[in-house]
N, C-alpha and C. Protein backbone atom coordinates (compact mmCIF):
# COMPACT_ATOMS: atom_id res chain seq x y z
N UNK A 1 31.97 -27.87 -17.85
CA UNK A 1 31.56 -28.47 -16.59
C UNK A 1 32.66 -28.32 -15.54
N UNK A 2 34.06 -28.65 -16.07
CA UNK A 2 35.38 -28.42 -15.21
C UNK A 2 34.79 -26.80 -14.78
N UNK A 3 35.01 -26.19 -15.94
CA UNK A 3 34.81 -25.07 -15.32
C UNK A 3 33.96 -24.23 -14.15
N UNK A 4 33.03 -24.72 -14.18
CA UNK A 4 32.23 -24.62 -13.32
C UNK A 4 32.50 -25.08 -11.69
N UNK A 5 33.03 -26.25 -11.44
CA UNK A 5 33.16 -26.89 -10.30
C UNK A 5 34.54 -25.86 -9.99
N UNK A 6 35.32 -25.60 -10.90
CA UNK A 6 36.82 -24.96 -10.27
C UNK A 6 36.16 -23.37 -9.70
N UNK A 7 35.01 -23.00 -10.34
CA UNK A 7 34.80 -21.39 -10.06
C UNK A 7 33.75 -21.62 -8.79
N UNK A 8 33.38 -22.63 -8.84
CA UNK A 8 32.65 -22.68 -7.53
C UNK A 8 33.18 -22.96 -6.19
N UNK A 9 34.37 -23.91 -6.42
CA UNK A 9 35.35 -24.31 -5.48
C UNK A 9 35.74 -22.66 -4.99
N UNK A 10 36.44 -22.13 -6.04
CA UNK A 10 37.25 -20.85 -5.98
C UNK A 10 36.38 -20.05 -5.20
N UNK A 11 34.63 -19.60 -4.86
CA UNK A 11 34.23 -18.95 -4.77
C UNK A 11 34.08 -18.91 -2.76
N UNK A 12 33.57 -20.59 -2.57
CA UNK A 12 33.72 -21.45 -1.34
C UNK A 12 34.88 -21.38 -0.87
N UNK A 13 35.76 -20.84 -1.36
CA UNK A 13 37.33 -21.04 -0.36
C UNK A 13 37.42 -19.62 -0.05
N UNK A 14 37.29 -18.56 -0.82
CA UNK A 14 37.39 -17.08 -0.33
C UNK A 14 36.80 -16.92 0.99
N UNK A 15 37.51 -16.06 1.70
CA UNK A 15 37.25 -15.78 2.85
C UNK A 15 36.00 -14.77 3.17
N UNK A 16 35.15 -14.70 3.81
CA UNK A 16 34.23 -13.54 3.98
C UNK A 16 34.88 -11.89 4.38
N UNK A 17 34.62 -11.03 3.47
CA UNK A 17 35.04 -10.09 3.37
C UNK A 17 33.82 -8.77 4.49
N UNK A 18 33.97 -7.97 5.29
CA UNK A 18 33.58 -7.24 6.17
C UNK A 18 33.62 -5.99 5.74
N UNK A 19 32.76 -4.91 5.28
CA UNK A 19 32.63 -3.40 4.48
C UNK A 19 32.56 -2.57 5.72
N UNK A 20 31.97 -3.51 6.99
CA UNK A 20 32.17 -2.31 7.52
C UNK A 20 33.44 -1.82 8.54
N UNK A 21 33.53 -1.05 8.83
CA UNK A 21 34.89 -0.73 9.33
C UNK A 21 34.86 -0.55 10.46
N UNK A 22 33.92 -0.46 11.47
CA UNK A 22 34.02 -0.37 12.78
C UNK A 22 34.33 -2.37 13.27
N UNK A 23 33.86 -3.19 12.59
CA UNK A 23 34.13 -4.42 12.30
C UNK A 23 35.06 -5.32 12.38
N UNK A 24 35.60 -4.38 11.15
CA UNK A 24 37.27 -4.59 10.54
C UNK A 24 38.12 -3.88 11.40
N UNK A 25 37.70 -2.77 12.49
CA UNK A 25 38.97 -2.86 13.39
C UNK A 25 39.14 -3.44 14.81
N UNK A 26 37.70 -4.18 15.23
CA UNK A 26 37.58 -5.48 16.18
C UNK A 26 38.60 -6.67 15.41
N UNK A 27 38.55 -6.79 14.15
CA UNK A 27 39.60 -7.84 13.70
C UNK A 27 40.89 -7.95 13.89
N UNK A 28 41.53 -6.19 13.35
CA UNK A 28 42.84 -6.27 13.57
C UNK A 28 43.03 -6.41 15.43
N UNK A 29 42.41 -6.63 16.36
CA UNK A 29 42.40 -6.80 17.37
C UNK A 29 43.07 -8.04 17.75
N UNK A 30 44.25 -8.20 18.62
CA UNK A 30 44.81 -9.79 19.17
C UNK A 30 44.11 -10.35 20.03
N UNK A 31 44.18 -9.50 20.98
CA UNK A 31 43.59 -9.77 22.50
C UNK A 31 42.58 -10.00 22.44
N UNK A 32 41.93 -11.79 22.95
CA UNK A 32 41.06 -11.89 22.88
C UNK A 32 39.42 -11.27 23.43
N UNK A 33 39.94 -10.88 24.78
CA UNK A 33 39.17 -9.73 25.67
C UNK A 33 39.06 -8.62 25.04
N UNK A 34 39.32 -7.70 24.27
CA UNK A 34 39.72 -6.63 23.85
C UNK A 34 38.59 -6.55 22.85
N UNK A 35 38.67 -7.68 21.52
CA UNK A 35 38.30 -8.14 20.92
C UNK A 35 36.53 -8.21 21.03
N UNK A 36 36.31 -8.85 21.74
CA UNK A 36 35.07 -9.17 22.29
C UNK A 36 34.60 -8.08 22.82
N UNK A 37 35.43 -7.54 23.52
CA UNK A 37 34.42 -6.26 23.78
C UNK A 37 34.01 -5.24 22.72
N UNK A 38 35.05 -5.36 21.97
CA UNK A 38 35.10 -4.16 20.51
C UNK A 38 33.35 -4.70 20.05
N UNK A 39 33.51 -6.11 19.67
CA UNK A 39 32.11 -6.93 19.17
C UNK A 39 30.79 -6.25 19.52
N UNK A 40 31.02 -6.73 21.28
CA UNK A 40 29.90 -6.52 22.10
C UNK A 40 29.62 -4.77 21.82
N UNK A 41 30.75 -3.75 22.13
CA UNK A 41 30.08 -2.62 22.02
C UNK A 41 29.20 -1.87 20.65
N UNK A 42 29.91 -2.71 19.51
CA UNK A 42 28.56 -2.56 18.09
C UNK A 42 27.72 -2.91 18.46
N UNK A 43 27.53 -4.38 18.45
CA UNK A 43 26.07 -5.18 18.33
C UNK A 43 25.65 -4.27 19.70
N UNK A 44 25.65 -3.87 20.49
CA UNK A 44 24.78 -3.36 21.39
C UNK A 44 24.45 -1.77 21.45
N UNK A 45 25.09 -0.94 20.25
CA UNK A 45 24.72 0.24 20.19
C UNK A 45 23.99 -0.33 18.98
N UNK A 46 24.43 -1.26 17.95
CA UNK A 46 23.19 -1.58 17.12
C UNK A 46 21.89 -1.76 17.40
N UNK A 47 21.35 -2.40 18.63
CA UNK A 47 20.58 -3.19 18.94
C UNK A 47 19.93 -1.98 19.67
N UNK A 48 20.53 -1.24 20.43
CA UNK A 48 19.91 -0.27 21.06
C UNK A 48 19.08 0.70 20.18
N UNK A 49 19.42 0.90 19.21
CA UNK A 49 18.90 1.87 18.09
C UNK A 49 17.86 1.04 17.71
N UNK A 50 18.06 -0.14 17.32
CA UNK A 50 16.97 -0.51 16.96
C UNK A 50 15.68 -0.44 17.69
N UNK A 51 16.27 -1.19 19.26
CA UNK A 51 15.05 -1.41 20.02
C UNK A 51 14.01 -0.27 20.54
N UNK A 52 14.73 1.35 20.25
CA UNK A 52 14.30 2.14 20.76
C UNK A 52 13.55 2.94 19.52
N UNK A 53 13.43 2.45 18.01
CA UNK A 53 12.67 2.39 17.03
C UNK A 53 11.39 2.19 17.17
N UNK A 54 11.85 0.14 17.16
CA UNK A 54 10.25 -0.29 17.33
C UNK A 54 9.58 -0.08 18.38
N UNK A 55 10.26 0.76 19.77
CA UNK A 55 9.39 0.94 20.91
C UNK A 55 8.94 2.08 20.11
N UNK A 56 9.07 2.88 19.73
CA UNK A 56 8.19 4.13 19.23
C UNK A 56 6.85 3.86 18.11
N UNK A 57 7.53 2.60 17.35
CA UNK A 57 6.70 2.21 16.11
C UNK A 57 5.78 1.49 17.17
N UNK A 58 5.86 0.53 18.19
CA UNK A 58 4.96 0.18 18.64
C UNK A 58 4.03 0.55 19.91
N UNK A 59 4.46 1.93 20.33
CA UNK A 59 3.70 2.54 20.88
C UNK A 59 2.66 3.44 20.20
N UNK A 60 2.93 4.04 18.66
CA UNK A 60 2.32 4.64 17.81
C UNK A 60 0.78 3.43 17.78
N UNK A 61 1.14 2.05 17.35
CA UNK A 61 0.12 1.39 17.11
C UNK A 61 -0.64 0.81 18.42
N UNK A 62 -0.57 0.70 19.99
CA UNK A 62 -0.86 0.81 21.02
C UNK A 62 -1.83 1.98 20.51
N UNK A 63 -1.54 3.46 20.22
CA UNK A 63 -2.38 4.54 20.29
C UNK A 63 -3.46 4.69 19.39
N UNK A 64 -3.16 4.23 18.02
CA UNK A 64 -3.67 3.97 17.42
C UNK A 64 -5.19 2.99 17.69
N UNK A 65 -4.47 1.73 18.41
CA UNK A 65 -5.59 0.63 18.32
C UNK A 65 -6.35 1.11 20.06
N UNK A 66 -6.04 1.91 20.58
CA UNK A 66 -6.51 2.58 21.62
C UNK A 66 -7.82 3.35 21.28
N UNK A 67 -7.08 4.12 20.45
CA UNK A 67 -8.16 5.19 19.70
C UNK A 67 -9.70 4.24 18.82
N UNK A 68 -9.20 3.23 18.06
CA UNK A 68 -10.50 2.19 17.41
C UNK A 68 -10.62 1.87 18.27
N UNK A 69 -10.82 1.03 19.91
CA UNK A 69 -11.45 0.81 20.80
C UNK A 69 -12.55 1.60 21.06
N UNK A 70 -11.70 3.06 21.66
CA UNK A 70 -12.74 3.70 22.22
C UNK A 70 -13.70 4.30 21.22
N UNK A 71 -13.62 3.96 20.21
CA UNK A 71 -14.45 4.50 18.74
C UNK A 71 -15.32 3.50 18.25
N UNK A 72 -15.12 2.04 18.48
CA UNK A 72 -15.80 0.93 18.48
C UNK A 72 -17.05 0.95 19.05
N UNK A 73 -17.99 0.88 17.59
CA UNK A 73 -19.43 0.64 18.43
C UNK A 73 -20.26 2.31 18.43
N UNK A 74 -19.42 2.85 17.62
CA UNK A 74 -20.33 4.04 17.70
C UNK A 74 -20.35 4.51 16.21
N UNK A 75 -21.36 5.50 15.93
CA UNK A 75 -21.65 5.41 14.54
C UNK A 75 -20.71 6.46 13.67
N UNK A 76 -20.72 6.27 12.56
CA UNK A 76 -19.32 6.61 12.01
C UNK A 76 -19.82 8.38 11.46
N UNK A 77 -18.74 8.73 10.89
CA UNK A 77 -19.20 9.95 10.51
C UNK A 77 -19.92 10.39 9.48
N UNK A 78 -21.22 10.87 9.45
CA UNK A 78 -21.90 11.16 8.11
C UNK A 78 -21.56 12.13 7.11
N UNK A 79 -20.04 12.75 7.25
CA UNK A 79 -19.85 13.96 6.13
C UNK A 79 -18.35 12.56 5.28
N UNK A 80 -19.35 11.50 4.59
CA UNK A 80 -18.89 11.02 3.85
C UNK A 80 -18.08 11.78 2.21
N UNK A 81 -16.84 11.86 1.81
CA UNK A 81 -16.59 12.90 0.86
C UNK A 81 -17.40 12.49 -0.29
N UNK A 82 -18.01 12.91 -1.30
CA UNK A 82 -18.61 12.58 -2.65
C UNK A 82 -18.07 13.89 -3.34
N UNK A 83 -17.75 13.44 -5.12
CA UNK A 83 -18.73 14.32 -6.09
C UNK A 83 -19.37 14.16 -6.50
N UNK A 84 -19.59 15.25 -6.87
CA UNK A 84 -20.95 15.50 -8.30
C UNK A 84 -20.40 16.24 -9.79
N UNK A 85 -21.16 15.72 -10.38
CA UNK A 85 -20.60 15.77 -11.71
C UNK A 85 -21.36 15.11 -12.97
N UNK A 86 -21.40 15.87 -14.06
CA UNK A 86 -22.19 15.66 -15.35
C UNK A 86 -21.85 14.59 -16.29
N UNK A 87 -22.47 13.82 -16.64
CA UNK A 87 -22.12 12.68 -17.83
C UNK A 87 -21.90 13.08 -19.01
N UNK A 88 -20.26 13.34 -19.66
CA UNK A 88 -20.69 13.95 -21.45
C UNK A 88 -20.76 13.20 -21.85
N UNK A 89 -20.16 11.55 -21.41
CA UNK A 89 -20.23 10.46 -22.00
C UNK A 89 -20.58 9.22 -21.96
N UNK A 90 -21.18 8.42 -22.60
CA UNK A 90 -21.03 6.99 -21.77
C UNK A 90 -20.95 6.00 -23.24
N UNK A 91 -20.00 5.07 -22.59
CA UNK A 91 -19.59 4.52 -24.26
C UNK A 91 -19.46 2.66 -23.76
N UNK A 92 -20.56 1.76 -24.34
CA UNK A 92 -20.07 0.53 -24.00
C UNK A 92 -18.79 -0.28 -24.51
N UNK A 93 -18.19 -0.67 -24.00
CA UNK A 93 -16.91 -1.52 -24.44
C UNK A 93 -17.27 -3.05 -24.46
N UNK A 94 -16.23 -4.02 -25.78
CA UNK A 94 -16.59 -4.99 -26.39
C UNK A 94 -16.69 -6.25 -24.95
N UNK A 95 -15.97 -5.55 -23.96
CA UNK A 95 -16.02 -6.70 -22.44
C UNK A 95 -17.17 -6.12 -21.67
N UNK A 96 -18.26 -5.64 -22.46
CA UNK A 96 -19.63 -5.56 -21.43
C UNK A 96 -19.27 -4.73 -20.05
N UNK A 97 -18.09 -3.50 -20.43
CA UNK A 97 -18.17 -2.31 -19.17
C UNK A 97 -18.78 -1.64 -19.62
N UNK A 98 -19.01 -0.56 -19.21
CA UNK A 98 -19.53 0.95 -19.41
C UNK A 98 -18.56 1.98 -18.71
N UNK A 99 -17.58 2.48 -19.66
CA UNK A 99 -16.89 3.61 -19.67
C UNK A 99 -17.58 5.21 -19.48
N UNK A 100 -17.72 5.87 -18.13
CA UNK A 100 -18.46 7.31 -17.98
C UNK A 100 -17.25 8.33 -18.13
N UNK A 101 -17.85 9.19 -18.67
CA UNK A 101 -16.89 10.66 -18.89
C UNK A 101 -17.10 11.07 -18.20
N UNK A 102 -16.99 12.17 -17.24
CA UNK A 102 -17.79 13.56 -16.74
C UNK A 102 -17.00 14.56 -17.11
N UNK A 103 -17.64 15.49 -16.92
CA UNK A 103 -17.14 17.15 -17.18
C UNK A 103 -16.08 17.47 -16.70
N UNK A 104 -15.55 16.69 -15.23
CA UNK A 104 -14.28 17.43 -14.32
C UNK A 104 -13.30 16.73 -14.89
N UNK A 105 -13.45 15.71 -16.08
CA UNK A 105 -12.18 15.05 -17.16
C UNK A 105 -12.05 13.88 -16.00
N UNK A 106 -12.64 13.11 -15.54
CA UNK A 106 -12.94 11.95 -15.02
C UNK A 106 -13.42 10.64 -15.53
N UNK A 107 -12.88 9.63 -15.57
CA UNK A 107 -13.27 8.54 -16.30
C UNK A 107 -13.69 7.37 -15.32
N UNK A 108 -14.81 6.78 -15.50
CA UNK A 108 -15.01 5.79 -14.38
C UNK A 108 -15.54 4.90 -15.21
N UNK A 109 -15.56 3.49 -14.70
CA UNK A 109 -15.91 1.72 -15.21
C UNK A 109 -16.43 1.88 -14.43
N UNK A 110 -17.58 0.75 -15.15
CA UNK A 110 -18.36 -0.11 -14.35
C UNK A 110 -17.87 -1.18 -13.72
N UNK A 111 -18.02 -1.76 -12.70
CA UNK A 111 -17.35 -2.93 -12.00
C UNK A 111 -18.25 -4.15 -13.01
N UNK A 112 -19.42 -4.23 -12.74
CA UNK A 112 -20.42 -5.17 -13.09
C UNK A 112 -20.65 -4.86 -14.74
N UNK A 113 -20.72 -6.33 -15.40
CA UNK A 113 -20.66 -6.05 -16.93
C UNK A 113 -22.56 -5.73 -17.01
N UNK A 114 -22.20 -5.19 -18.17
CA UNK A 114 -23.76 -4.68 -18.66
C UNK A 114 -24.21 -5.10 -20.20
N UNK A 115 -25.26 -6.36 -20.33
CA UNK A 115 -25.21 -6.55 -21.92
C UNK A 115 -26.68 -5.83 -22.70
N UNK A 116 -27.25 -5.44 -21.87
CA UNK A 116 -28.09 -5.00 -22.40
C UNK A 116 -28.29 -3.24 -22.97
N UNK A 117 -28.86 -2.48 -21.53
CA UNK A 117 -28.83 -1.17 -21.55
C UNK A 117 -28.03 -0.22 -20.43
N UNK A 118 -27.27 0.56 -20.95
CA UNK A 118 -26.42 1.01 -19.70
C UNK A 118 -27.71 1.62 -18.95
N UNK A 119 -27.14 2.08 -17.27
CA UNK A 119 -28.42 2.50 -16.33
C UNK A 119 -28.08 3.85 -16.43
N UNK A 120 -27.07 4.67 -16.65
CA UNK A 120 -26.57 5.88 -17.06
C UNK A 120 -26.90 5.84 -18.36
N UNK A 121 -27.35 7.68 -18.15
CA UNK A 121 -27.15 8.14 -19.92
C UNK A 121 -26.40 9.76 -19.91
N UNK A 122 -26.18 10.12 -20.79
CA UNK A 122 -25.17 11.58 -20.93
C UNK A 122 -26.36 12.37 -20.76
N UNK A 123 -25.50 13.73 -19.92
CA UNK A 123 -26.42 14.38 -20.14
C UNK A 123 -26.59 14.43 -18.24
N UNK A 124 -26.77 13.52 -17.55
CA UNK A 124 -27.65 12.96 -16.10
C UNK A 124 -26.34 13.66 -15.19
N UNK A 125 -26.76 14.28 -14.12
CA UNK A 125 -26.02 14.37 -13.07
C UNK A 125 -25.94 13.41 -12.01
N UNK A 126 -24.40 12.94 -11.54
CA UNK A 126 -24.35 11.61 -11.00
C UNK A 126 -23.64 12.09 -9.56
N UNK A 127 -23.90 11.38 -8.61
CA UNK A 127 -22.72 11.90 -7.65
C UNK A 127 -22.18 10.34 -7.39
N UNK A 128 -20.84 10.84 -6.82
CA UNK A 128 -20.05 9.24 -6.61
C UNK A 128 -19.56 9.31 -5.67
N UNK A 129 -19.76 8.26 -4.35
CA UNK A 129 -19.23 7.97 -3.25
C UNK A 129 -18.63 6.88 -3.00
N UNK A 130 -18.15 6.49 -1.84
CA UNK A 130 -17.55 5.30 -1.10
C UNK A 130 -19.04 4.61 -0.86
N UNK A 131 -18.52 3.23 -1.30
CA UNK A 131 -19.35 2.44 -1.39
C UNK A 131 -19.48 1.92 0.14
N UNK A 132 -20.36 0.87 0.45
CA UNK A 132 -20.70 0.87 2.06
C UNK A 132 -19.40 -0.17 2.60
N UNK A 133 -18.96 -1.07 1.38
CA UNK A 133 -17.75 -2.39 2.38
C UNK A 133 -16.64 -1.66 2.02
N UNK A 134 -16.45 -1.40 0.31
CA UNK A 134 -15.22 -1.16 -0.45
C UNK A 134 -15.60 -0.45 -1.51
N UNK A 135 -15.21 0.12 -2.11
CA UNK A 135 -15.17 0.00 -3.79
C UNK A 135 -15.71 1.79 -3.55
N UNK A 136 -16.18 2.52 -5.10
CA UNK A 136 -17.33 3.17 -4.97
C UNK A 136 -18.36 3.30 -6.25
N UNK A 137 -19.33 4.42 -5.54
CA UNK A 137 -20.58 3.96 -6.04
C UNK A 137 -21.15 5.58 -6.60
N UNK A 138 -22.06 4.93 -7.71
CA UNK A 138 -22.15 5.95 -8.76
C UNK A 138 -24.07 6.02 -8.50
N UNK A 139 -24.29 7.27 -8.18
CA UNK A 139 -25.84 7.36 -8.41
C UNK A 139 -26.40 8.55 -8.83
N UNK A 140 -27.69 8.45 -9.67
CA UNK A 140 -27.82 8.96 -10.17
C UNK A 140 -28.91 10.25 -9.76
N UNK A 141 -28.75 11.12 -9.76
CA UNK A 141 -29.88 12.31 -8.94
C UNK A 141 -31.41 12.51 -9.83
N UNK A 142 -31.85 12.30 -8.39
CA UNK A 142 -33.03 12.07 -8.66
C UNK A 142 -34.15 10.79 -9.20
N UNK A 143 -32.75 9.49 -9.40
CA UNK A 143 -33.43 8.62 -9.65
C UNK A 143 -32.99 7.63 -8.57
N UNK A 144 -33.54 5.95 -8.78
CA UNK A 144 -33.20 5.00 -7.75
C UNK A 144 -31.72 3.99 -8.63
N UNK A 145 -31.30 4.76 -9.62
CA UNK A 145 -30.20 4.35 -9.94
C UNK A 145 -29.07 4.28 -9.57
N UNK A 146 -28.48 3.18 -9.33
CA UNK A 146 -27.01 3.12 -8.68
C UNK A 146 -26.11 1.83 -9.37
N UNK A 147 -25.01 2.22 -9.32
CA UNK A 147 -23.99 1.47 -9.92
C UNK A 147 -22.39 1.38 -9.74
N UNK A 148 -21.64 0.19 -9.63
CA UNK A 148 -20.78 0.59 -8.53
C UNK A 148 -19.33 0.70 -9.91
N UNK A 149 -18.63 1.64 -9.73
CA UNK A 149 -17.60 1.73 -10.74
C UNK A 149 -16.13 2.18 -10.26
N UNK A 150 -15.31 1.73 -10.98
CA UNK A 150 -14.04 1.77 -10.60
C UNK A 150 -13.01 3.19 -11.45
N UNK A 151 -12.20 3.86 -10.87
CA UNK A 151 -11.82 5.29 -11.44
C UNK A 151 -10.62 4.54 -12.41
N UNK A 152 -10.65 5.34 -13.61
CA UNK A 152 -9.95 4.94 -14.70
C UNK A 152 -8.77 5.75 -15.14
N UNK A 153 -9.64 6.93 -14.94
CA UNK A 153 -8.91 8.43 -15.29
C UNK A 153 -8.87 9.48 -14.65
């Protein structure tokens, strides 16, 4: 317990030590004027760099949220990306997913558990898109089957 209070004391009395060196030679400085200016001319080439950063970072997002304005309210683009692709597999798991294979060595879950009959079977050509909020979505060609699954593999 001594020990402790003496290494903590010891740690509280050390002086703050300065790595950087443009810093450390405002210190060896007497003159108090001299001094202060050494200060002032870091912190203000610091500050300048900085400020002339986030003016760029925040003119990028100005352009940005410029651009969704004038895009607001109009309908989005219909060459949504999808594939397509063959089922070699479909295998239920003991937590009520449904694990799909396809041919391009792709593995996709089901989001929603399934206890009965999977809506996929091997064999079916499926295409898979972006779902309409989030997520995506698995359907099946030629039928009214759809199912929303998460990429595994």
């Amino acid at each position: 317990m001594h020990a402790l209070v003496l290494a903590g004391s010891f740690f509280l009395s050390m002086p703050v030590f300065c790595y950087d060196t443009d810093i450390q030679k405002c210190t060896d400085i007497v003159a108090p004027d001299e001094r202060l200016r050494c200060y002032d001319a870091i912190f203000q080439e610091k500050k300048l760099t900085k400020d002339s950063t986030s003016l760029s970072r925040n003119q990028e997002a100005k352009t940005i949220d410029q651009q969704k304005e004038n895009e607001y309210g109009l309908e989005k683009s219909t060459e949504d990306f999808s594939i397509t692709a063959k089922i070699i597999n479909v295998n239920k798991q003991a937590n009520f997913k449904i694990y799909i294979t396809l041919d391009n060595k792709q593995v996709w879950r089901s989001v929603k558990d399934f206890y009965d009959r999977a809506p996929v079977r091997k064999g079916e050509t499926v295409s898979i898109s972006e779902g309409f909020m989030s997520g995506y979505v698995m359907k099946v060609e030629g039928k009214k089957n759809s199912l929303r699954v998460r990429r595994i593999k």
